[in-house]
Structures are given as C-alpha cells and as structure tokens.
Protein backbone atom coordinates (compact mmCIF):
# COMPACT_ATOMS: atom_id res chain seq x y z
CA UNK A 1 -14.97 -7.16 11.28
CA UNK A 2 -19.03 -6.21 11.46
CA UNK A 3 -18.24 -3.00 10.69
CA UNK A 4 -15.81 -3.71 7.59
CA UNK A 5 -18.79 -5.97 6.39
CA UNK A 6 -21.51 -2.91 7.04
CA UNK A 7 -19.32 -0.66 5.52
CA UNK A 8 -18.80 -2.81 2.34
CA UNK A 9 -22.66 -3.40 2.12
CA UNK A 10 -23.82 0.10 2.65
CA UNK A 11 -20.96 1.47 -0.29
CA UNK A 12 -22.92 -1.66 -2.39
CA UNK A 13 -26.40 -0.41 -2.26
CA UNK A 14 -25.00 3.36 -2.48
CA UNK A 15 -23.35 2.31 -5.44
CA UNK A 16 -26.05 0.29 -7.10
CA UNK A 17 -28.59 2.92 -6.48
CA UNK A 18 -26.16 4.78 -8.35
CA UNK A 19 -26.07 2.86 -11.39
CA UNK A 20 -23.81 2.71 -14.48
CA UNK A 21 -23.91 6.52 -15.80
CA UNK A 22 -22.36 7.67 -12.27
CA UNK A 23 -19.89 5.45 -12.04
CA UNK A 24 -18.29 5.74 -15.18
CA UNK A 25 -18.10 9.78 -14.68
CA UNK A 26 -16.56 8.85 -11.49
CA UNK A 27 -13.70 6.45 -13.79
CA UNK A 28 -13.78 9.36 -16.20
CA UNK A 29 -12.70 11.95 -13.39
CA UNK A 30 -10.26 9.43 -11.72
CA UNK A 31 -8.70 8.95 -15.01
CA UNK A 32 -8.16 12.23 -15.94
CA UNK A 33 -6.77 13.11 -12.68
CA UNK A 34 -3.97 9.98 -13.09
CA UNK A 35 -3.44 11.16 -16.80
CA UNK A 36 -2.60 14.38 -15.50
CA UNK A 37 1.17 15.24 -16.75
CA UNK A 38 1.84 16.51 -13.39
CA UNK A 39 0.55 13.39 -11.52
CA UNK A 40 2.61 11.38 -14.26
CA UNK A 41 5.97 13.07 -13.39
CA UNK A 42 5.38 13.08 -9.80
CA UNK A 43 4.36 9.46 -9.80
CA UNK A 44 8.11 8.62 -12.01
CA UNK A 45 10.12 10.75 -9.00
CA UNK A 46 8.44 8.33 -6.54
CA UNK A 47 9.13 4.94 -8.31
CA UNK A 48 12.92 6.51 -8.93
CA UNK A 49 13.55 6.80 -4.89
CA UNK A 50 11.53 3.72 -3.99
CA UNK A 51 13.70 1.83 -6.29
CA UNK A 52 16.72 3.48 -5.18
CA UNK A 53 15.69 2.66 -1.80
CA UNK A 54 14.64 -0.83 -2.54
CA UNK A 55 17.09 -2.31 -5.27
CA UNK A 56 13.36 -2.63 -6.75
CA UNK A 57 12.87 -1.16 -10.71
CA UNK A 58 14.16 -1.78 -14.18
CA UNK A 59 17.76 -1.68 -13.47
CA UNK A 60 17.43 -4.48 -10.70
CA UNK A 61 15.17 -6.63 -12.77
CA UNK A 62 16.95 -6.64 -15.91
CA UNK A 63 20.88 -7.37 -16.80
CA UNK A 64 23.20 -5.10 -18.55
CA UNK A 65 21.79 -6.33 -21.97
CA UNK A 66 18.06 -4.79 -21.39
CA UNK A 67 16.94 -8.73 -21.19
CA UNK A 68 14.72 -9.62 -18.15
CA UNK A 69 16.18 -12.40 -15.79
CA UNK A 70 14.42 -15.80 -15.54
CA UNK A 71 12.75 -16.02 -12.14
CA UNK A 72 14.86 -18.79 -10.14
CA UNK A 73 11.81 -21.19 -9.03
CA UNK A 74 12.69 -24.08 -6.07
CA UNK A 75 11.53 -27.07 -7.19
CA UNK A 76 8.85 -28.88 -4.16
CA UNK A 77 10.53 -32.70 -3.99
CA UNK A 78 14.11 -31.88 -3.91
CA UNK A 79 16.15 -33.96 -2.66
C-alpha cells in the first residue's frame, strides 16, 4: 500500500513539474495513436469475440427492433 501511495505521489510532482504544455503533447500522441485506422479495426475484432464470448454487445443489449431494453431494476421493500 506505501508503495502504491509513493508511487502515486512521485508520478504527481513528475507530472506537475511538467506542467500543462507536456501533458497535452502527451494526450495529443495518445490520441493519435487510438485514432489510428489500424488501432480502430483491431480494437472492433476484439469487441466482436469478447461479445461473442460474453453474450455482451449490441445484439445482446438491444431486441430485434434496434430498440434498447429497459434495465429490469428490483425494487428495495418488496414484499
């Protein structure tokens, strides 16, 4: 747990010394890398076969209409 705590700290003061102008070349790069065509497609092949392994995705959250399914919520007091 210390060292969780020390490492979040340390990454704070790197990052502060930092300041604004590197971090948002560091968002800049990260976002061009996840814009990336080739991440995009590869990223759409993995949430295919996780929902195909899951039930998870569009086809198990919505019906055969295209409309989304209204969440079934328990109610606390019943009886």
């Amino acid at each position: 747990m210390k060292g969780i705590l020390l490492g979040a700290a340390v990454g704070y003061v790197l990052g502060a010394r930092a300041g604004r102008h590197r971090y948002d070349q560091i968002a800049r790069g990260f976002r061009a890398v996840v814009d990336h065509p080739a991440v995009q497609g590869a990223a759409g092949i993995v949430r295919a076969k996780v929902g195909e392994k899951t039930g998870f995705g569009r086809s198990a959250s919505h019906n055969a209409n295209g409309h989304r399914r209204d969440p079934v919520i328990p109610r606390a007091n019943a009886t």
